[in-house]
Protein backbone atom coordinates (compact mmCIF):
# COMPACT_ATOMS: atom_id res chain seq x y z
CA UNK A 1 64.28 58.99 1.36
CA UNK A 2 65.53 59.88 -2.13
CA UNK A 3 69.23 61.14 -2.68
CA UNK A 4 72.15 62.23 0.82
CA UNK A 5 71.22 63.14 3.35
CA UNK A 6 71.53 67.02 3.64
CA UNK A 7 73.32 68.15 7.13
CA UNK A 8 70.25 68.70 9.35
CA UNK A 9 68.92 65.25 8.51
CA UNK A 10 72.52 63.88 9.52
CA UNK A 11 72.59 65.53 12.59
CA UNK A 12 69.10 64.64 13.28
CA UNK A 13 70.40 60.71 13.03
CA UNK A 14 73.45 61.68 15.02
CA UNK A 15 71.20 63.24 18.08
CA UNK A 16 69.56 59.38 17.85
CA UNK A 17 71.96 57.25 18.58
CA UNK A 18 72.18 55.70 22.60
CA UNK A 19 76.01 56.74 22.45
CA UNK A 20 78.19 59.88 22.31
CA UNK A 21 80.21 60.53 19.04
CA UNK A 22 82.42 63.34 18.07
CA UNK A 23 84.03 63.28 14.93
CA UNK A 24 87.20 65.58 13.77
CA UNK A 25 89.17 66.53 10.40
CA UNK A 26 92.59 65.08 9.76
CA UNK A 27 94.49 67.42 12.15
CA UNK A 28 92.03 66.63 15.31
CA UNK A 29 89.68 69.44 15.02
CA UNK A 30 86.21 68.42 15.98
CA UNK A 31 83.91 68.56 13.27
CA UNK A 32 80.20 67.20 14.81
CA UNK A 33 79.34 66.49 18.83
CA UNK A 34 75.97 64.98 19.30
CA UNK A 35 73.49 65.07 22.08
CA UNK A 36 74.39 62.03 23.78
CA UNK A 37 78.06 63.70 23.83
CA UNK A 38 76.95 66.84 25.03
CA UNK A 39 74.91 65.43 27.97
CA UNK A 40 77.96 62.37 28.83
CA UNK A 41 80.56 65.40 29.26
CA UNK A 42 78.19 68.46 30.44
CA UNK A 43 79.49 70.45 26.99
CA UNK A 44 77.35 71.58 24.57
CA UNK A 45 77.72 71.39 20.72
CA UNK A 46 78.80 75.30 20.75
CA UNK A 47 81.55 74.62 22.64
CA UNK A 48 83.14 72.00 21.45
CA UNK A 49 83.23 71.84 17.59
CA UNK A 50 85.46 74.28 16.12
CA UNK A 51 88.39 73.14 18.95
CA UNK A 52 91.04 70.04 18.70
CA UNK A 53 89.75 66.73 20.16
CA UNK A 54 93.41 67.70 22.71
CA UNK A 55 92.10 70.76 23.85
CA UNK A 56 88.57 68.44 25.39
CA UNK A 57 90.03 66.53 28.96
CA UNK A 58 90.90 62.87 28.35
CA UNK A 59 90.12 62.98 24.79
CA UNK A 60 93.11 63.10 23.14
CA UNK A 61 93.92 59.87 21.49
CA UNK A 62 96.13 56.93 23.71
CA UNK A 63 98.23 55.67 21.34
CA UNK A 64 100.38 58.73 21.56
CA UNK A 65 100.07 61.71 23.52
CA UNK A 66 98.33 65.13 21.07
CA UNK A 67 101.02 68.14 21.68
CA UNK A 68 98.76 70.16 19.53
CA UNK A 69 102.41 70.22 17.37
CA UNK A 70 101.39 67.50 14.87
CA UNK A 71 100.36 68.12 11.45
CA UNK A 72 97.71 65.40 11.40
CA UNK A 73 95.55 63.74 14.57
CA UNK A 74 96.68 60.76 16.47
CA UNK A 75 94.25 58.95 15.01
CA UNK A 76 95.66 58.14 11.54
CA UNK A 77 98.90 56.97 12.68
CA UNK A 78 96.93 53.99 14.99
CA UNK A 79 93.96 54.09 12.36
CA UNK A 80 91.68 52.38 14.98
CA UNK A 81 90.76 52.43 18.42
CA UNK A 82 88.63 49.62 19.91
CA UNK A 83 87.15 49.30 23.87
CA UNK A 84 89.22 51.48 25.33
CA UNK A 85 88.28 53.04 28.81
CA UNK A 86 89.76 56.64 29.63
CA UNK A 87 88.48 58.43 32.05
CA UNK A 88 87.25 62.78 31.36
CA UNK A 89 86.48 65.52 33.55
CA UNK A 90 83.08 66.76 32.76
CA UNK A 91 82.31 70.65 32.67
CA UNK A 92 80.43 70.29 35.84
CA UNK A 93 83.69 68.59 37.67
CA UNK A 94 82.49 65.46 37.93
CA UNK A 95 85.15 62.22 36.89
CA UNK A 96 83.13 60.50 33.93
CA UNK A 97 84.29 57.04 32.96
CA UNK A 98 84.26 56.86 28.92
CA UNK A 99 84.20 53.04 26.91
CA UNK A 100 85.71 54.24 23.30
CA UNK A 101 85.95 53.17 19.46
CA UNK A 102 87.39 55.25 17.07
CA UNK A 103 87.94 55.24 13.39
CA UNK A 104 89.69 56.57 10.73
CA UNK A 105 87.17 57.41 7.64
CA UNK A 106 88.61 57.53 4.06
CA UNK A 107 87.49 58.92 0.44
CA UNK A 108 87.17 56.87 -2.90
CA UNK A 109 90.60 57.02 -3.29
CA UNK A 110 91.67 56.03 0.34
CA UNK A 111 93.05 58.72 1.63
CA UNK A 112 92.29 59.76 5.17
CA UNK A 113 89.75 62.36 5.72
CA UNK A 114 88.81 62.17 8.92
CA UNK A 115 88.20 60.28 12.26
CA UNK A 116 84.90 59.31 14.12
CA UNK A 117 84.37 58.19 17.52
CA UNK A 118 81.90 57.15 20.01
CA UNK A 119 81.95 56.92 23.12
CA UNK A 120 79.51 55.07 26.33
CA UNK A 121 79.39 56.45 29.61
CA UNK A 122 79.81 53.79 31.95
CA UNK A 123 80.62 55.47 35.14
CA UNK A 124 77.89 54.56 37.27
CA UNK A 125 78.87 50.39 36.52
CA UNK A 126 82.80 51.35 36.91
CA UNK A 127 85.72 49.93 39.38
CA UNK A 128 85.29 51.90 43.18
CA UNK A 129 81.65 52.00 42.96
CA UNK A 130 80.43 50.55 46.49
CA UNK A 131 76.83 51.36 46.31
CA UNK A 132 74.52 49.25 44.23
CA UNK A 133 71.77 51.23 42.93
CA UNK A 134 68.36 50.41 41.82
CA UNK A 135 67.89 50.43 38.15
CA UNK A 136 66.26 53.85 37.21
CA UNK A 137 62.97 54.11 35.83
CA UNK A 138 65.11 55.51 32.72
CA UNK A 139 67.68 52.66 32.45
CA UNK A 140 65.34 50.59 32.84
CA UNK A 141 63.11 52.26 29.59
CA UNK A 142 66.37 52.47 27.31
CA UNK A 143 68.56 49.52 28.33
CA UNK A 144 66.26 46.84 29.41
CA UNK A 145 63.88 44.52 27.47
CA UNK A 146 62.59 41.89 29.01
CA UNK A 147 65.87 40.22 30.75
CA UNK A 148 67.81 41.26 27.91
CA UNK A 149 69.81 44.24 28.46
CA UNK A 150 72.85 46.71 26.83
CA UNK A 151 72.83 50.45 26.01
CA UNK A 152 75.39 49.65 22.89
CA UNK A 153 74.17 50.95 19.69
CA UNK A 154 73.21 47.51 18.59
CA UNK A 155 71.43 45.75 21.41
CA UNK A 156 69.27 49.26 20.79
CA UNK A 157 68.67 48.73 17.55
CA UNK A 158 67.82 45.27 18.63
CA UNK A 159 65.40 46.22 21.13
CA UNK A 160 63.36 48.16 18.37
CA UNK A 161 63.11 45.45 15.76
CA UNK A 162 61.94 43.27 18.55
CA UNK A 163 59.66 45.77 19.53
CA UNK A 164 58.10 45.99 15.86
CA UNK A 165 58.15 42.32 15.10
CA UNK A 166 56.35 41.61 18.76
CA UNK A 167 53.20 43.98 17.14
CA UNK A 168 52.86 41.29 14.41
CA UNK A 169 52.22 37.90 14.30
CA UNK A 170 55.53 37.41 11.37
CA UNK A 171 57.46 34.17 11.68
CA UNK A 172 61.11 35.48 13.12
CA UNK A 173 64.31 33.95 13.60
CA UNK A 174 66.62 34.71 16.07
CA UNK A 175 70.76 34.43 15.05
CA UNK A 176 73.46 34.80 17.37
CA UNK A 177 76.09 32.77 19.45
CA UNK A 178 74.98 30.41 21.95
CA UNK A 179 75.15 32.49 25.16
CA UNK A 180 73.69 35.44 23.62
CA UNK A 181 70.70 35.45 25.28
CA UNK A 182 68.13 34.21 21.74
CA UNK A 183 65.83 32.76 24.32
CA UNK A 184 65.42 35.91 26.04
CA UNK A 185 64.45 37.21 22.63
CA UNK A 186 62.29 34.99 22.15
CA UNK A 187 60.37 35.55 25.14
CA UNK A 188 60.47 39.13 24.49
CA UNK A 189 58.62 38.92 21.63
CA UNK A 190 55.85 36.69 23.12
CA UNK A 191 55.56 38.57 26.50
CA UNK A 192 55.53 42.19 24.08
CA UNK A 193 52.21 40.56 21.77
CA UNK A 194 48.78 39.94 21.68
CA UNK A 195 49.68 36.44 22.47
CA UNK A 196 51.11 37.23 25.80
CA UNK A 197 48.46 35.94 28.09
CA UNK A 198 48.65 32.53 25.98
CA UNK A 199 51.46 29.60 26.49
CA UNK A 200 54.91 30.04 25.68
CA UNK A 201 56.31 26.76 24.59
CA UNK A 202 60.12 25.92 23.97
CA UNK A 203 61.33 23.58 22.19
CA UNK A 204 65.15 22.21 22.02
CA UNK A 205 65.83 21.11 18.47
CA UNK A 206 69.61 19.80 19.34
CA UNK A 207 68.53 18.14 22.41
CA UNK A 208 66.19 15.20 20.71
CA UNK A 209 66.68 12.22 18.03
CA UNK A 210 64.86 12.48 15.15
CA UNK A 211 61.84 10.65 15.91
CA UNK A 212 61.57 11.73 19.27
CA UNK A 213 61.66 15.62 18.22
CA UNK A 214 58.98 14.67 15.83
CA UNK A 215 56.88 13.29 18.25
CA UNK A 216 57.51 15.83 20.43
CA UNK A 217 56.89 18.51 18.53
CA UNK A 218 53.80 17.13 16.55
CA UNK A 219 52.64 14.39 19.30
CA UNK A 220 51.80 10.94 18.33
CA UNK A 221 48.97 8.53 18.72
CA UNK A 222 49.50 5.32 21.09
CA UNK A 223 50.44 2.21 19.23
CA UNK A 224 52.48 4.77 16.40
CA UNK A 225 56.14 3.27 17.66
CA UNK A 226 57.39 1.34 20.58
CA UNK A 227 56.68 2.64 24.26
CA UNK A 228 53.71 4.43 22.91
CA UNK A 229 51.38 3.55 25.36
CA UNK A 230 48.96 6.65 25.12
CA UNK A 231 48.20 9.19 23.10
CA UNK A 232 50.30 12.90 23.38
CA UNK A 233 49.67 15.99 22.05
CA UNK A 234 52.92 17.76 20.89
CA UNK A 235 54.14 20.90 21.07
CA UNK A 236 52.54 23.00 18.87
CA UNK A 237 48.98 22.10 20.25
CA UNK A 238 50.53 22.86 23.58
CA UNK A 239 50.81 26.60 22.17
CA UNK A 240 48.12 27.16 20.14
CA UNK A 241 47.40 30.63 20.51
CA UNK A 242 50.70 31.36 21.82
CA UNK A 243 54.25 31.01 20.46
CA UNK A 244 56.36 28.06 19.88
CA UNK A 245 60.18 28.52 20.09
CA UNK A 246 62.63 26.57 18.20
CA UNK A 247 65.61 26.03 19.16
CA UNK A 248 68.95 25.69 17.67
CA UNK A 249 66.72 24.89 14.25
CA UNK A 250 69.78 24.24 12.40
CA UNK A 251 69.68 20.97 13.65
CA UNK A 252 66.12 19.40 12.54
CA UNK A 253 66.86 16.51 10.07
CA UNK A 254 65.52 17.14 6.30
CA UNK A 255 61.97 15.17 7.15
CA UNK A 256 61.29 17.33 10.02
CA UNK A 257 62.03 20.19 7.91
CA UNK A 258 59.01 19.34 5.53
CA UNK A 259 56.94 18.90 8.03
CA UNK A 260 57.60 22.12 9.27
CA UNK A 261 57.42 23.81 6.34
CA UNK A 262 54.19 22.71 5.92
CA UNK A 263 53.37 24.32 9.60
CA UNK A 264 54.45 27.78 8.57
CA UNK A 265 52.89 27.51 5.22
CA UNK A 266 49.45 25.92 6.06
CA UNK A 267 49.05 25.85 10.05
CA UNK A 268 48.37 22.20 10.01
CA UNK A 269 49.84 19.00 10.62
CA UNK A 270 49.67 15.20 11.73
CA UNK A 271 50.35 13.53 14.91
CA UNK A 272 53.08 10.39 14.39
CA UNK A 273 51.15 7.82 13.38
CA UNK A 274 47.77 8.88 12.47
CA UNK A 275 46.17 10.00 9.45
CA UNK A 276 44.26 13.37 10.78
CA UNK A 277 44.82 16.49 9.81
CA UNK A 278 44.89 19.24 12.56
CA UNK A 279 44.86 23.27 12.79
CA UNK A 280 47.19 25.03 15.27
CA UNK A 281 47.61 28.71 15.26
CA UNK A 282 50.54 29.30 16.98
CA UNK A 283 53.76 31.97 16.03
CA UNK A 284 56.74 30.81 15.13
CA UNK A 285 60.31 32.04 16.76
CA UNK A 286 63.35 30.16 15.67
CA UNK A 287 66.86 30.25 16.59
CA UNK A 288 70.33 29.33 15.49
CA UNK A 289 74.36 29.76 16.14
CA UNK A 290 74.60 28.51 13.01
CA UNK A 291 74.88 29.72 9.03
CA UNK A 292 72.28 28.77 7.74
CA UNK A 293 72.33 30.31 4.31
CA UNK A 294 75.52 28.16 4.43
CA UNK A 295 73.89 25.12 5.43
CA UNK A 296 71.32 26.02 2.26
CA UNK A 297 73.93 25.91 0.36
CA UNK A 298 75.63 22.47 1.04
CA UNK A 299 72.03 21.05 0.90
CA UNK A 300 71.82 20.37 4.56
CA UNK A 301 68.99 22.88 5.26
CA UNK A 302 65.53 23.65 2.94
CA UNK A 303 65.83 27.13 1.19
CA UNK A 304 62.27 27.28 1.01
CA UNK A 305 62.10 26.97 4.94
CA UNK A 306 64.91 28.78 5.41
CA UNK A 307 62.93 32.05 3.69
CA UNK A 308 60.04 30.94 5.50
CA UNK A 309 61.36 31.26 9.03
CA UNK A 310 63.70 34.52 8.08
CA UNK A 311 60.56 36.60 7.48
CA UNK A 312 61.85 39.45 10.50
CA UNK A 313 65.53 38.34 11.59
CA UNK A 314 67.11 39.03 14.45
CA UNK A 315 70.57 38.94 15.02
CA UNK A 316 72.01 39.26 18.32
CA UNK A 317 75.59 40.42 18.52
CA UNK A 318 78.30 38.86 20.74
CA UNK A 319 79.63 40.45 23.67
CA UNK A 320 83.22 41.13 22.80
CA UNK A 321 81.58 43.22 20.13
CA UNK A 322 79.60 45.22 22.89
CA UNK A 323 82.16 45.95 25.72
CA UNK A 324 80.14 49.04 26.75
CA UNK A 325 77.57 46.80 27.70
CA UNK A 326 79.97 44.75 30.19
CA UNK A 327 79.69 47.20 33.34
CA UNK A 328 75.95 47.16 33.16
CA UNK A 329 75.63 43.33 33.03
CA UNK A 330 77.95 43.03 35.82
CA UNK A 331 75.35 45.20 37.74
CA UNK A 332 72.69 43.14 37.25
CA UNK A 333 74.29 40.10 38.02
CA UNK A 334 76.13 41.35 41.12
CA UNK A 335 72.32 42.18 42.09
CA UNK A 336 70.34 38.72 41.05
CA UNK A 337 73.10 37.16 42.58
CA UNK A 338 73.21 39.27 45.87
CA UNK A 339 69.72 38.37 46.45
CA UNK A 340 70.23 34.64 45.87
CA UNK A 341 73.32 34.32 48.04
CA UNK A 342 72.60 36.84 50.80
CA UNK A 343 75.66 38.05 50.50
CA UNK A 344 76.69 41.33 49.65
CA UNK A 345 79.20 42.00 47.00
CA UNK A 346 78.84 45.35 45.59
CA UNK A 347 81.72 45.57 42.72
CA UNK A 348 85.07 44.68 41.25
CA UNK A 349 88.30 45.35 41.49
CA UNK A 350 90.24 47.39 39.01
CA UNK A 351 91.94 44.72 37.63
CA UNK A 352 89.23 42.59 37.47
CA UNK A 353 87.10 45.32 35.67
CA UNK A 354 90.07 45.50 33.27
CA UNK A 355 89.76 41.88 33.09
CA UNK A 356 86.30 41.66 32.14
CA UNK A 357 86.34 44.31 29.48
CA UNK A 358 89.65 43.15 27.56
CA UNK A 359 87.84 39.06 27.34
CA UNK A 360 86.62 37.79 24.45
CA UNK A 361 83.82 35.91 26.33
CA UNK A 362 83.94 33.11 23.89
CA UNK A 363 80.80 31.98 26.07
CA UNK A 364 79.08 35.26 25.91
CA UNK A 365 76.94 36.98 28.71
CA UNK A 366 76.41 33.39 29.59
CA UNK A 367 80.07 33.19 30.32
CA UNK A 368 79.83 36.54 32.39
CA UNK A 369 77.03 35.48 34.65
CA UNK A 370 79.05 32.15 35.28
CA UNK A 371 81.85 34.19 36.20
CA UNK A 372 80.20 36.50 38.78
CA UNK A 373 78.21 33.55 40.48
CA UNK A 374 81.55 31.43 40.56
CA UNK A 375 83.05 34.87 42.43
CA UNK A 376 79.98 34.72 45.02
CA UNK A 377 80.88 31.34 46.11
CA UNK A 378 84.59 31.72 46.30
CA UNK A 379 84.62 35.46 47.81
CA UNK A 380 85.16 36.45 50.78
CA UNK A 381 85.04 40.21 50.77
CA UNK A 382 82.63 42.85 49.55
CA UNK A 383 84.54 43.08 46.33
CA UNK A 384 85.35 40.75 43.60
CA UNK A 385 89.20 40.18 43.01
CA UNK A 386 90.91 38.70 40.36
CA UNK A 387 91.19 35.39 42.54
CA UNK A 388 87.51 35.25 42.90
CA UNK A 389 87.50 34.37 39.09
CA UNK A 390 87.23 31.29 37.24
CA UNK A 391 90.42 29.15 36.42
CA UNK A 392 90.23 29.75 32.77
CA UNK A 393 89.54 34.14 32.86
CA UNK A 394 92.73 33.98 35.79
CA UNK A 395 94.93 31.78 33.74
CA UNK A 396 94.49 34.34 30.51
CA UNK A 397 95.13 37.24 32.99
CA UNK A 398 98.33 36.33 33.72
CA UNK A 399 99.02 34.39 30.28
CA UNK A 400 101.50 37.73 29.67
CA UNK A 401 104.02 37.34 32.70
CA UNK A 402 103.68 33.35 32.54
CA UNK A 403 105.28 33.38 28.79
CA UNK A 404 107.45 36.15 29.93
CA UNK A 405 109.35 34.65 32.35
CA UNK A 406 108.30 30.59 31.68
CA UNK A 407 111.95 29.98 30.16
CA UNK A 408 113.80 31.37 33.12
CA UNK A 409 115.92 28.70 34.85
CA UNK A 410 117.72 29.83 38.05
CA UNK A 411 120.39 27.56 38.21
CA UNK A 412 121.79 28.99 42.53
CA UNK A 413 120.15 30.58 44.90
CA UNK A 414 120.87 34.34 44.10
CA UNK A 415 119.44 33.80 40.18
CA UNK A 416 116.03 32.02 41.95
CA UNK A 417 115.63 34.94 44.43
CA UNK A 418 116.65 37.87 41.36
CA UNK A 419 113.60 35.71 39.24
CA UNK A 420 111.24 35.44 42.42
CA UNK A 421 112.10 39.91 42.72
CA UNK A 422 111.25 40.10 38.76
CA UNK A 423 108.53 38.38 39.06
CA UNK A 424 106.96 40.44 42.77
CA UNK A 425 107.80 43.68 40.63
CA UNK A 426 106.33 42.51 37.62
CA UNK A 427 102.47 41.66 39.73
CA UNK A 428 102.85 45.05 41.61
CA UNK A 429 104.12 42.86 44.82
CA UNK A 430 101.40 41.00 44.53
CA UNK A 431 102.55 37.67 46.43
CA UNK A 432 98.88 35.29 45.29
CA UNK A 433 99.86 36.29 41.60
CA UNK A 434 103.54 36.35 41.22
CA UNK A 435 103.09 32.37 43.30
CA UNK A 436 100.84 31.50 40.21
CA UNK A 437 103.05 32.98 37.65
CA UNK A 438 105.70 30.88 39.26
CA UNK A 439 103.77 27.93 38.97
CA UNK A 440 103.99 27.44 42.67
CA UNK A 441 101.94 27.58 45.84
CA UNK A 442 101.52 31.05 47.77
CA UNK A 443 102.90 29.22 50.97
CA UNK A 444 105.77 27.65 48.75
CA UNK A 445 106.90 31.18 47.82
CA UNK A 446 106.70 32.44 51.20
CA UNK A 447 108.65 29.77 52.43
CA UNK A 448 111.40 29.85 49.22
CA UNK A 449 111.10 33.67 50.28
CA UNK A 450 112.55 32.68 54.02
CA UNK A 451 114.84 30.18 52.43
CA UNK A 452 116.61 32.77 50.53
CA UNK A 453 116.76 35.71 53.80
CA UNK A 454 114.28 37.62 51.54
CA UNK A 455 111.14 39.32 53.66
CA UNK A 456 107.71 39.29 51.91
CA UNK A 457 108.65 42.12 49.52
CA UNK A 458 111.21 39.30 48.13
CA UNK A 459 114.16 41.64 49.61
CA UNK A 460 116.32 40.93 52.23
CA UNK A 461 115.24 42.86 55.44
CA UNK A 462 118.00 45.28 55.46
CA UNK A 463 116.76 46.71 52.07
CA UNK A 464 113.17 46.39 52.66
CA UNK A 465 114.06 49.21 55.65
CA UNK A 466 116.32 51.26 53.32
């Protein structure tokens, strides 16, 4: 398409996208409301732009409460607003749980013009729910692919260049952290093709040295090296008509690299230690958590492979970047893992919700799936609590308090009971957290707690009846 985009064209693209967005002028008045907004919050387009983002229930911006007195939104003075959950009241009267990101958009001179946000409904996956639906038919159509799954604007746009590329029979290569799920891609696009009724054949690039990845991926004649006692057929004549997935191809020494090169190039190769020249047709996936245009660069990866493999990329993005797809992958593994436990957890607790969508998940959905199968083994109730949770996501939870109050000395009784009080008011009386922030055991609180005439509220008795 030649030249802008004139307004219907832009709202056309607006009505697309798998979230809500609203945007507004500089003093909060609401300037476009798609279709995804209007059916999230049960108001149409009519009646929403023209008003302030204040005058719309739980919409007003957090970092400061919208009087309707200030000249300019909110918005400018915070300039950003990233995962935030709020919670609306939708025309009908129903409580809708909102994920948000919001920001501030400028002109060529940097000055603010406006504010867009979008928003992801994520009610149905939110803290209190106690039934565990079925996917829909619908969720799954829009948010599931083939074990991968997200509603966020880019696992979507994902989704459809995985979709396209599956059509084809294009070499692709798969980027993204490790715990992003770039198998499940890869399967996707195998299980989606022509190919799908032929093998699907994996291949760990990392996991082998040299010359046993080359023999494994090529085969080898017996007699070619030591402990060759009989001939093997590699890899990619163990998916010939199918697909062949590389893993973690960022790794493959420079020799292997020619070789493959001369796979993609001329769908032939040799088995280790013979002279024979064979014909495979197979597709190609590859996969990396690593640069490699940056490897290309510092000579540690072939730039002609390197174009060769990135015919279609894909690049997966990691979870901290997609917080609106948290709720439903907690779902789906409170489900799978329901099943394989028989045992019947059917949601979080607020905190641990809270938890969940303010981690980085350095690990990724990996992480998250470790997480909720580490809470089925440990749990003993029909909801996960923030005790249920791995050492590492508890430890960051109460990182906060722990720095807060890890200088504190009591030096007599009454300054050890005062800190053991701060502390109880501090975890909402929560005795299990305030004994961790304290470095100590819960029964070594209770009992410093009876040491010091305090009840379990960490007052004496007369008070805790006052």
């Amino acid at each position: 398409m030649d030249g802008p985009l004139d307004a219907k064209s832009l709202g056309n693209l607006f009505d697309a996208m798998a979230t809500g967005l609203m945007a507004v002028d500089v003093h909060g008045v609401v300037t476009a409301w798609n279709a995804e907004a209007e059916r999230i919050t049960g108001r149409t387009r009519d009646e929403v732009v023209g008003k302030r983002c204040d005058e719309l229930d739980g919409f007003a911006h957090p970092c400061r409460s919208c009087s309707g007195k200030e000249a300019m939104c909110p918005l400018f003075d915070c300039g950003e607003l990233s995962n935030v959950e709020c919670r609306i009241v939708a025309k009908d009267g129903r409580e809708v749980v909102l994920l948000k990101n919001a920001r501030v958009m400028r002109d060529s001179a940097g000055l603010a013009i406006g504010g867009v946000e979008t928003f992801s409904d994520v009610t149905a996956f939110s803290v209190g729910k106690r039934d565990m639906e079925p996917p829909t038919r619908e969720f799954t159509r829009r948010y599931r692919l083939h074990g991968l799954i997200g509603k966020s604007e880019s696992m979507q746009s994902a989704y459809e260049l995985i979709e396209q590329a599956a059509r084809t029979n294009a070499t692709v290569l798969v980027n993204g952290e490790s715990g992003t799920g770039k198998d499940l891609v890869a399967r996707a696009i195998h299980f989606l093709s022509p190919r799908a009724k032929k093998a699907f054949v994996r291949v760990s690039c990392s996991a082998l040295a040299e010359t046993l990845l080359e023999s494994e991926i090529f085969g080898h004649v017996r007699g070619s090296f030591t402990h060759a006692f009989t001939d093997k057929i590699g890899r990619f004549e163990a998916a010939d008509g199918g697909t062949i997935f590389l893993d973690e191809i960022g790794e493959v020494s420079a020799n292997t690299q020619v070789k493959l090169l001369r796979v993609l190039q001329e769908r032939e190769f040799e088995r280790v230690g013979e002279t024979r020249t064979r014909k495979v047709d197979v597709r190609v996936v590859a996969a990396t958590n690593r640069d490699l245009r940056q490897l290309v660069k510092e000579g540690k990866f072939r730039e002609d492979l390197y174009y060769r493999l990135k015919v279609v990329p894909v690049a997966l993005p990691p979870l901290r970047d997609r917080k609106e797809d948290v709720p439903l992958l907690i779902n789906h593994f409170l489900e799978k893992y329901s099943t394989a436990f028989g045992k019947r957890i059917t949601g979080c607790s607020r905190e641990v919700m809270s938890q969940f969508l303010d981690y980085r998940w350095p690990g990724n959905v990996r992480e998250l799936e470790h997480a909720i199968e580490h809470a089925f083994v440990v749990s003993q109730g029909t909801e996960i609590s923030i005790f249920d949770l791995p050492e590492e996501l508890r430890r960051r939870e109460l990182e906060p308090l722990m720095a807060k109050h890890r200088r504190e000395r009591p030096r007599d009784p009454n300054e050890e009971l005062a800190l053991i009080q701060r502390v109880l008011a501090d975890t909402g009386g929560n005795r299990a957290k305030a004994a961790r922030v304290l470095g100590i055991s819960r029964v070594t609180l209770w009992k410093r707690l009876r040491r010091l005439g305090a009840g379990a509220t960490g007052h004496p008795p007369s008070e805790a009846l006052a």
